[in-house]
Protein backbone atom coordinates (compact mmCIF):
# COMPACT_ATOMS: atom_id res chain seq x y z
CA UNK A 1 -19.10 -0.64 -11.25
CA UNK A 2 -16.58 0.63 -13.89
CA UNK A 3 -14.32 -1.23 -15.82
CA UNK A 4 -11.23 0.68 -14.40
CA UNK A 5 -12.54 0.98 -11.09
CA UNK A 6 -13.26 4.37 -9.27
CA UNK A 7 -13.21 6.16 -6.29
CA UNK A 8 -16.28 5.99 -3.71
CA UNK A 9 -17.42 8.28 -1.58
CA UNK A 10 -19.41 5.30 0.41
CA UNK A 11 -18.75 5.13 4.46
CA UNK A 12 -16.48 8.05 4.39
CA UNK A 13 -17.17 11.89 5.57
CA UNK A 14 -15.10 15.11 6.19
CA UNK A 15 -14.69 16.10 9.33
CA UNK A 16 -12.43 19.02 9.03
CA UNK A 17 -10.96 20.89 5.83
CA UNK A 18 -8.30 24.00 5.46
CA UNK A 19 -7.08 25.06 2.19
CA UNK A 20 -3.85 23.69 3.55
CA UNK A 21 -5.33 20.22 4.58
CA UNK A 22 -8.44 18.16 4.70
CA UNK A 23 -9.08 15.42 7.44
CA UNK A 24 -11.65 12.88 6.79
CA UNK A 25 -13.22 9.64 8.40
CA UNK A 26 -14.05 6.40 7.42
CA UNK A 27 -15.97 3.62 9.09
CA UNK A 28 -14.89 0.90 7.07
CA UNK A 29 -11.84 -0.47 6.07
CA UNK A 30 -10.65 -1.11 2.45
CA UNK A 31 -8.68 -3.53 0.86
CA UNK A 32 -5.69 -2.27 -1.39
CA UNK A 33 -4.70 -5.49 -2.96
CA UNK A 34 -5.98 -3.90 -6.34
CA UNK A 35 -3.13 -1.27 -6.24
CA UNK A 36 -0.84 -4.04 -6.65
CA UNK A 37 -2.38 -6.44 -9.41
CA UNK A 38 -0.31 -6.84 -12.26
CA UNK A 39 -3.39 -7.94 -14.25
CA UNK A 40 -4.13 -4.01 -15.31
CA UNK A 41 -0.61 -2.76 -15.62
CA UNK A 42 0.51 -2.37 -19.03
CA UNK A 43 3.30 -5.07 -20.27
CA UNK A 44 5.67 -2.50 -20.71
CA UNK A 45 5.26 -1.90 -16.64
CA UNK A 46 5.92 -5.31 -15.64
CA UNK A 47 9.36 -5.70 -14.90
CA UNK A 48 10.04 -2.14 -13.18
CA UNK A 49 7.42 -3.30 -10.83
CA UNK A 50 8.62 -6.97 -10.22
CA UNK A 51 12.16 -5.62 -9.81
CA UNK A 52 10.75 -3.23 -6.71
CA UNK A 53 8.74 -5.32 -5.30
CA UNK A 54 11.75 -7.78 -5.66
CA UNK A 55 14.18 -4.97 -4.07
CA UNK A 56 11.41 -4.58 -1.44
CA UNK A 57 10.54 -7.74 0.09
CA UNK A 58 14.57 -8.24 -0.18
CA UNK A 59 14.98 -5.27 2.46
CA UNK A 60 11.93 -6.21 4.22
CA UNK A 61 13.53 -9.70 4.98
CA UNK A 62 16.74 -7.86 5.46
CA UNK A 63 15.65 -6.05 8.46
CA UNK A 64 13.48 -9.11 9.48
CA UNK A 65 16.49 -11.19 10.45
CA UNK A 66 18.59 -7.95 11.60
CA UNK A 67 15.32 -7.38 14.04
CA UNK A 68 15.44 -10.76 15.12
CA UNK A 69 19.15 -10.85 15.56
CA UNK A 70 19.18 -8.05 17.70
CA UNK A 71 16.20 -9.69 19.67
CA UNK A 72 18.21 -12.86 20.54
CA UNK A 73 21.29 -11.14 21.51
CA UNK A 74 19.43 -8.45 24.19
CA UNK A 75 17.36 -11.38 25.52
């Protein structure tokens, strides 16, 4: 309940840890849609992160239609 959120411990434990390495478990999932809201990036972020998610979804279509492509071709 912070205003710039935080990270929580809740539903999550460690089952191993090295100093090399720590493996933990969670028995929940979470939703990362907050890592992407422009609402608290400052202004001067904006367009550096609209021009890679732009570049992004770009190659993400990109190898969408290659995938299909090669799909219809081997069927």
């Amino acid at each position: 309940n912070t205003t710039n959120g935080a990270w929580s411990s809740f539903g999550s434990r460690v089952v191993e840890s090295t100093d090399s390495y720590t493996i933990c478990e969670y028995n929940h999932t979470t939703n990362f849609a907050m890592l992407m809201s422009p609402g608290r990036t400052p202004s001067i972020h904006h367009f550096p992160l609209s021009l890679i998610s732009s570049i992004g979804c770009g190659i993400s279509i990109l190898c969408l239609l290659v995938t299909i492509l090669i799909y219809s071709v081997l069927w």
